[in-house]
Protein backbone atom coordinates (compact mmCIF):
# COMPACT_ATOMS: atom_id res chain seq x y z
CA UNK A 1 72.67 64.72 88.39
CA UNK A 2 76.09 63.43 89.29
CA UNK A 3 78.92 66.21 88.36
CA UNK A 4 82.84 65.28 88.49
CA UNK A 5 84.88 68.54 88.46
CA UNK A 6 88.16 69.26 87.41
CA UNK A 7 89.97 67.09 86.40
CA UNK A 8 84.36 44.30 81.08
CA UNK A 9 83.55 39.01 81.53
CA UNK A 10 82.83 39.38 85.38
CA UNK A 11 83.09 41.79 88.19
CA UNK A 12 82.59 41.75 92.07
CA UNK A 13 79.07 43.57 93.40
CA UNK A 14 79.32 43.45 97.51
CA UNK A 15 75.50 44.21 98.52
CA UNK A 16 74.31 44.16 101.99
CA UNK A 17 72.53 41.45 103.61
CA UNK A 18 69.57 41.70 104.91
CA UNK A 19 67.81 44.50 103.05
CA UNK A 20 68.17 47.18 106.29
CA UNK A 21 67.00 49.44 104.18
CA UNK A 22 65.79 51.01 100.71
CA UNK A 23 69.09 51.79 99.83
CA UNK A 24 70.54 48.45 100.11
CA UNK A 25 68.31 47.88 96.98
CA UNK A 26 69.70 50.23 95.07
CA UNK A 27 73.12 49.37 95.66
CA UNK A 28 72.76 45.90 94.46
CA UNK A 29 72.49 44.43 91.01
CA UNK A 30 73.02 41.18 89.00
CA UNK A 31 75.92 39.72 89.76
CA UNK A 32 77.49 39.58 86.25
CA UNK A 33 78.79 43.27 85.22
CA UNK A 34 80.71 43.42 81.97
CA UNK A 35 83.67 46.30 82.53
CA UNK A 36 83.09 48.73 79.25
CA UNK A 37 85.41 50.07 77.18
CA UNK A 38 86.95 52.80 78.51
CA UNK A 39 86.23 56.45 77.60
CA UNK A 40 87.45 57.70 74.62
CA UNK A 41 90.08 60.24 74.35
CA UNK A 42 88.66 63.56 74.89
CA UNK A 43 91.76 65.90 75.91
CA UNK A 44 95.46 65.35 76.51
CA UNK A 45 96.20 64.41 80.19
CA UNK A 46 97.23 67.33 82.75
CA UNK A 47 101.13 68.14 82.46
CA UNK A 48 103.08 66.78 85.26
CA UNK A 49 104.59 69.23 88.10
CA UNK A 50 108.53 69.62 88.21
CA UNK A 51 108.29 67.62 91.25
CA UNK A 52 106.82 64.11 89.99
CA UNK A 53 109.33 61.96 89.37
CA UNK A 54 107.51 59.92 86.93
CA UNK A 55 107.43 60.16 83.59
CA UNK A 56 103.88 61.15 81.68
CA UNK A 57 101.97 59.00 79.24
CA UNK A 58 102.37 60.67 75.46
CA UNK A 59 99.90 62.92 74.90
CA UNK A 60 99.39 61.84 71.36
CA UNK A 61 97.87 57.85 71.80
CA UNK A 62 96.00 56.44 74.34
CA UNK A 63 97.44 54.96 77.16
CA UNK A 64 95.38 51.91 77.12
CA UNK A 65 96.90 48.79 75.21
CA UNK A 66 93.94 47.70 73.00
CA UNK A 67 94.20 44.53 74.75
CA UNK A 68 93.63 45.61 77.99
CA UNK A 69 89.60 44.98 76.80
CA UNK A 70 90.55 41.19 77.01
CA UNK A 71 90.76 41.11 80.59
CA UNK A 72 87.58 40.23 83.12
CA UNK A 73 87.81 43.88 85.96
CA UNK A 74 87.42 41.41 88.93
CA UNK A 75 88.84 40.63 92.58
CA UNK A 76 88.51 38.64 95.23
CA UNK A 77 85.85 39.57 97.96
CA UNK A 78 88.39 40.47 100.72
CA UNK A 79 90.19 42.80 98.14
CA UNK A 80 87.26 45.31 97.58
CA UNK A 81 85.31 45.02 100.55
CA UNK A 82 85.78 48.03 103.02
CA UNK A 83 86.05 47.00 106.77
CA UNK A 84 84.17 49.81 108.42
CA UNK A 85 80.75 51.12 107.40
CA UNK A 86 80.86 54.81 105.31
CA UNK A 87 77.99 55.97 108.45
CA UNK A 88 78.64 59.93 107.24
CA UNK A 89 77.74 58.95 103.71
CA UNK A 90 74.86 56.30 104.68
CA UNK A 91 73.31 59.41 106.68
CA UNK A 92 73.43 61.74 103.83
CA UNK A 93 72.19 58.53 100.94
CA UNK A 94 69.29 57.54 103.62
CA UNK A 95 68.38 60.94 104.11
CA UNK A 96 67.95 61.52 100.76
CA UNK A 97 70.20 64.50 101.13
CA UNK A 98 73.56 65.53 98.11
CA UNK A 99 76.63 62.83 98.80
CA UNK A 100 80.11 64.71 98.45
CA UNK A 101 83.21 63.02 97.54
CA UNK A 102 86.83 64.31 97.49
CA UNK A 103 89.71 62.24 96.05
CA UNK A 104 92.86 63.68 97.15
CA UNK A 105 96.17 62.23 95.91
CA UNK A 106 99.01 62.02 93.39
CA UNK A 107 99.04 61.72 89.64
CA UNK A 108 97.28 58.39 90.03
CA UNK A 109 94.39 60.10 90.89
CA UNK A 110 94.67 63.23 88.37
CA UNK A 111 94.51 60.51 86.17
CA UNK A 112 98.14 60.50 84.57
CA UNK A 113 98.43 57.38 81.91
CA UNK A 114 95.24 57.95 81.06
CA UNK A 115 93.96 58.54 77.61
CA UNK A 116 91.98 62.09 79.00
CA UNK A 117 90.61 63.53 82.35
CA UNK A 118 87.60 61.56 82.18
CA UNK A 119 89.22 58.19 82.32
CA UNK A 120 90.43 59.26 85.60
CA UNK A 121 89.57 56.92 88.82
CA UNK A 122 87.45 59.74 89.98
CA UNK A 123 85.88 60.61 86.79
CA UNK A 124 85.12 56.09 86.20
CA UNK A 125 83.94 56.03 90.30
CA UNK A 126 81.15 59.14 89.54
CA UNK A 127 79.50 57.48 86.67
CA UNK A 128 79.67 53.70 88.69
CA UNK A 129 78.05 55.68 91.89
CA UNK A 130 75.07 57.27 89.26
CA UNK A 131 74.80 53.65 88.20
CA UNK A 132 74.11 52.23 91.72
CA UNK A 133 72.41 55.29 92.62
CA UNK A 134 70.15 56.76 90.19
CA UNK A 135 68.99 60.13 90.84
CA UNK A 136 70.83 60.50 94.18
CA UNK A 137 73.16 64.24 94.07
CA UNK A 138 76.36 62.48 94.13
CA UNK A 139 79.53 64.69 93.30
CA UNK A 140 82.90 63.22 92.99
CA UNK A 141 85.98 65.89 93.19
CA UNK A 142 89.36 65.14 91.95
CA UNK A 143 91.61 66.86 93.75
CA UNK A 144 94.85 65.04 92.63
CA UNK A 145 97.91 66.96 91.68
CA UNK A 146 100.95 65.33 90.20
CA UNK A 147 104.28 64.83 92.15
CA UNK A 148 102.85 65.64 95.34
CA UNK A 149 103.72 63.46 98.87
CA UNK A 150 101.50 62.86 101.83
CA UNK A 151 102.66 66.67 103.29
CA UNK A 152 101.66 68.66 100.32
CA UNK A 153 98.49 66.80 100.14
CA UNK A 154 97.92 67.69 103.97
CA UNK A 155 98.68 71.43 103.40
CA UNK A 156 95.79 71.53 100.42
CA UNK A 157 93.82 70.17 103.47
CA UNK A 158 92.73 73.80 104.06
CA UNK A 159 91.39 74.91 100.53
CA UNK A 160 91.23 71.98 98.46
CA UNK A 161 89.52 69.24 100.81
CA UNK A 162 87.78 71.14 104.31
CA UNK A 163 85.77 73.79 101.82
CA UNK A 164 84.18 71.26 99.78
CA UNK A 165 82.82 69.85 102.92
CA UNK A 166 83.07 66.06 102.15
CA UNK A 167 80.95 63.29 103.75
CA UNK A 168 83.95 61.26 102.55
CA UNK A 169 87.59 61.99 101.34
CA UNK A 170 89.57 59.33 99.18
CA UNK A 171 93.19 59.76 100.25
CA UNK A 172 95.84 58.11 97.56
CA UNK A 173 99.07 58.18 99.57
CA UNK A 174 102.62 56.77 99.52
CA UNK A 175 103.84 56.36 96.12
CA UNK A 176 106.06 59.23 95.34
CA UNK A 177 107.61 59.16 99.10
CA UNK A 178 108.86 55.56 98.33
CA UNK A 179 109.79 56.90 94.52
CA UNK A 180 112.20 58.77 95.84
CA UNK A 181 113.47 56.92 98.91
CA UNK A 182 112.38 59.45 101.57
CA UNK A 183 112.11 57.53 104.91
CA UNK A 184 109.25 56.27 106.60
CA UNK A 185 108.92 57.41 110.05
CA UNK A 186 108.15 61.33 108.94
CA UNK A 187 105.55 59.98 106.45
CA UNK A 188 103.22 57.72 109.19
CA UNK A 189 103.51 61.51 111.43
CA UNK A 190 102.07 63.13 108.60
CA UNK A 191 99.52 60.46 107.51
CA UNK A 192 98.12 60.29 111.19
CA UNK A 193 97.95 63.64 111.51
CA UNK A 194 96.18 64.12 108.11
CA UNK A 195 93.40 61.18 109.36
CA UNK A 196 92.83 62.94 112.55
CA UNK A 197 91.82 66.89 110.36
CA UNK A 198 89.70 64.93 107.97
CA UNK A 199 87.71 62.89 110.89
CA UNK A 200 87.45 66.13 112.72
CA UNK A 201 85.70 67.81 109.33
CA UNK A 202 82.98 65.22 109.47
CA UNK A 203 84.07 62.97 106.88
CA UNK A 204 84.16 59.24 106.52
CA UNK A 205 87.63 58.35 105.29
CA UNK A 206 89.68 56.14 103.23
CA UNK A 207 92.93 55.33 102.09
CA UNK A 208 94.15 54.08 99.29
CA UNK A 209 97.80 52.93 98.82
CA UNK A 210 100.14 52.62 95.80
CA UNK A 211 99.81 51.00 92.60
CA UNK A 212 101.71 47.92 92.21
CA UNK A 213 103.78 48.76 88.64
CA UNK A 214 107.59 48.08 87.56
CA UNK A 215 108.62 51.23 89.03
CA UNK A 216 106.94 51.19 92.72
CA UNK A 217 107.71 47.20 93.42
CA UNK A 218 111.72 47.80 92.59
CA UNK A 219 111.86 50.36 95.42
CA UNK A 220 113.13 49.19 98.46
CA UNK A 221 110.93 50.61 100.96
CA UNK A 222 108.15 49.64 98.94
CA UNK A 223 106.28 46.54 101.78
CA UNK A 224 107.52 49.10 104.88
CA UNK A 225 105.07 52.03 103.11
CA UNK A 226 101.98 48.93 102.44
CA UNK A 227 102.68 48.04 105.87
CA UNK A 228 102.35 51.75 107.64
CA UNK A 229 99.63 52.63 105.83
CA UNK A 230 97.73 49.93 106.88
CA UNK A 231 98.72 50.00 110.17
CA UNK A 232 97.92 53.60 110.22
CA UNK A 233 94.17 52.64 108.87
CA UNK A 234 93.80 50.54 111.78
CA UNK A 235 95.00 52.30 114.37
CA UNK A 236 92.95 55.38 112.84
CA UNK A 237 89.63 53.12 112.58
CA UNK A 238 89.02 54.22 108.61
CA UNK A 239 89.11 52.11 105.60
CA UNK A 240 92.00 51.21 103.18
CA UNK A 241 90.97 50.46 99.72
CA UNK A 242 94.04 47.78 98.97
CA UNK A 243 95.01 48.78 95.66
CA UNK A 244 98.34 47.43 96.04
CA UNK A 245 96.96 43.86 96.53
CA UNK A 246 94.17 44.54 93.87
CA UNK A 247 96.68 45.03 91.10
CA UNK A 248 99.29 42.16 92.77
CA UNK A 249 96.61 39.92 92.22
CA UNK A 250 95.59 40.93 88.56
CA UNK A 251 99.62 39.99 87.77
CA UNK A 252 100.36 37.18 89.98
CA UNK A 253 96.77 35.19 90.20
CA UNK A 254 94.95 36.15 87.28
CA UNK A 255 98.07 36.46 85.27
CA UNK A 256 97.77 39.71 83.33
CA UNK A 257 100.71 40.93 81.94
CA UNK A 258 101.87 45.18 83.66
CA UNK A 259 101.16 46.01 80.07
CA UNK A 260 97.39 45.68 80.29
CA UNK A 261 97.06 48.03 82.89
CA UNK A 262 100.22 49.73 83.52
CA UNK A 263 100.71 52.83 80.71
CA UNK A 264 104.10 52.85 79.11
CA UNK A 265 105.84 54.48 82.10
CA UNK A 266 105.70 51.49 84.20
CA UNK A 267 104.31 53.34 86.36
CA UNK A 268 100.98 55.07 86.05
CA UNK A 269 97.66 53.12 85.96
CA UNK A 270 95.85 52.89 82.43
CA UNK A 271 92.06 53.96 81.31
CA UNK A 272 91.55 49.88 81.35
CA UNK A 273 92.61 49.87 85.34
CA UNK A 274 91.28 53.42 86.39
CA UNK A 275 88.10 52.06 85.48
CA UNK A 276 88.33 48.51 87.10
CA UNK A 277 89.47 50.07 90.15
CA UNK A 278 86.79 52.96 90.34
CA UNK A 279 83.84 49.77 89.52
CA UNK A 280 85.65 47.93 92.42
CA UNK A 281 85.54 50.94 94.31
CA UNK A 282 82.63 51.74 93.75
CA UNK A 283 81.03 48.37 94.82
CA UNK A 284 82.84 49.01 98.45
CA UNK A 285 81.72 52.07 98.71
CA UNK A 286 78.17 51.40 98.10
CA UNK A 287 77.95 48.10 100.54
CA UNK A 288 79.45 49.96 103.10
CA UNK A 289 77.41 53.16 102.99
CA UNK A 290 74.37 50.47 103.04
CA UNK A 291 75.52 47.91 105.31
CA UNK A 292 72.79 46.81 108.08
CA UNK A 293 75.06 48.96 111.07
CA UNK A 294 75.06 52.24 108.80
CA UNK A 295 71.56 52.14 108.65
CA UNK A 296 71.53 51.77 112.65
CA UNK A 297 73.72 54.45 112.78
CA UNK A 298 71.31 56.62 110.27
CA UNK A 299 68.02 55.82 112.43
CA UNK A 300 69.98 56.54 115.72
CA UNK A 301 70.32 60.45 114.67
């Protein structure tokens, strides 16, 4: 069984062509996917550190707006498609062998603005990955703490990511640097840097870069951070899941208003977006762990 630990209508599926393999299968379904309802409130959302700038979601509603439902969880192809095959976590799903995940990040990926802990991103992506995967040993850990920048994820390298020894890390960066106006050049040191330890440990990585919400898109420095960390994924040769542009183009091309799936704060995600982003998500991560040169990659070792 698939464990998370601690802490509707269409949508995109991205299958591989070809059928390389068995698990290509498995990763791909009908094409129409309705995006439930999201999780009901099960426990108030973590506290937030002295350090996060943002303010929490009250602890005493949900932080979904009950229309949020309304909405179709979809995106266009280039938006949720990874660019580089997953081959540590094809290896481990071909082999037949358990699939480790650590998300590392913020508050957006401890889940604040959520209704409780298990509408989290990582919480939604572990029960899309046991849909697409039945029976596989798939464990997602969130290891997101509120308030924290790109360096105090990098020193929780050592006994929050490296232990757990991930065939692939999520890495939420960016959005608390720019929240409080700390320059650039320092951050792209550290984000290299942090790349380079996780590639070393054996694990497939990606990125994923801020939320666009009221809060993040008045910031200045807001396009210099989208641009470094994508220039960072490229020079690095790992994957950037583009939330930015994923939620840009929920406002500004399908027209849903920030309060569908932005919490009160105008800032934090909502249990409505946590889970359209971990289905999305989730539909990257499986083409790309199956994609026709993963499965070379698999038979080559």
């Amino acid at each position: 069984m698939m464990s998370v630990k601690n802490n509707t209508a269409t949508y995109l599926m991205i299958c591989a062509g070809g059928g390389a393999f068995a698990l290509a299968m498995l990763a791909c379904g009908r094409a129409e996917v309705l995006v439930t309802r999201a999780v009901p409130p099960a426990a108030a959302p973590a506290a937030m550190t002295p350090g996060d700038t943002a303010k929490p979601a009250a602890s005493s509603a949900p932080a979904q707006p009950p229309q949020g439902s309304r909405f179709a969880c979809s995106a266009p192809a280039e938006l949720a498609r990874l660019n580089y095959p997953l081959r540590h976590a094809a290896r481990r799903l071909a082999g037949g062998e358990p699939l480790t995940i650590v998300a590392i990040g913020s508050s957006s990926t401890a889940g604040a603005g959520g209704s409780s802990p298990a509408a989290s991103y990582p919480s939604r992506l572990a029960v899309e990955l046991k849909e697409r995967f039945p029976g596989r040993d798939i464990t997602v850990l969130n290891r997101g703490v509120n308030g924290e920048e790109t360096q105090d994820m990098l020193a929780r390298f050592e006994t929050s990511v490296i232990p757990a020894h991930p065939d692939l890390v999520l890495w939420q960066v960016g959005t608390n640097s720019v929240l409080r106006d700390h320059p650039l050049k320092p951050h792209s040191v550290v984000l290299h840097e942090g790349i380079t330890q996780l590639k070393a440990a054996g694990a497939d990585v990606v990125l994923i870069d801020m939320q666009f919400a009221p809060r993040v898109i008045a910031k200045s420095e807001t396009r210099g951070m989208e641009d470094q960390i994508a220039l960072a994924a490229k020079e690095e040769g790992v994957d950037l899941f583009r939330r930015f542009a994923l939620m840009r183009n929920w406002h500004e091309i399908q027209h849903i208003p920030f309060d569908a799936f932005v919490s009160p704060d105008e800032l934090h995600m909502n249990d409505w977006s946590y889970a359209c982003v971990a289905k999305l998500l989730a539909a990257g991560i499986a083409e790309a762990a199956t994609r026709p040169v993963a499965a070379a990659a698999h038979s080559a070792h």
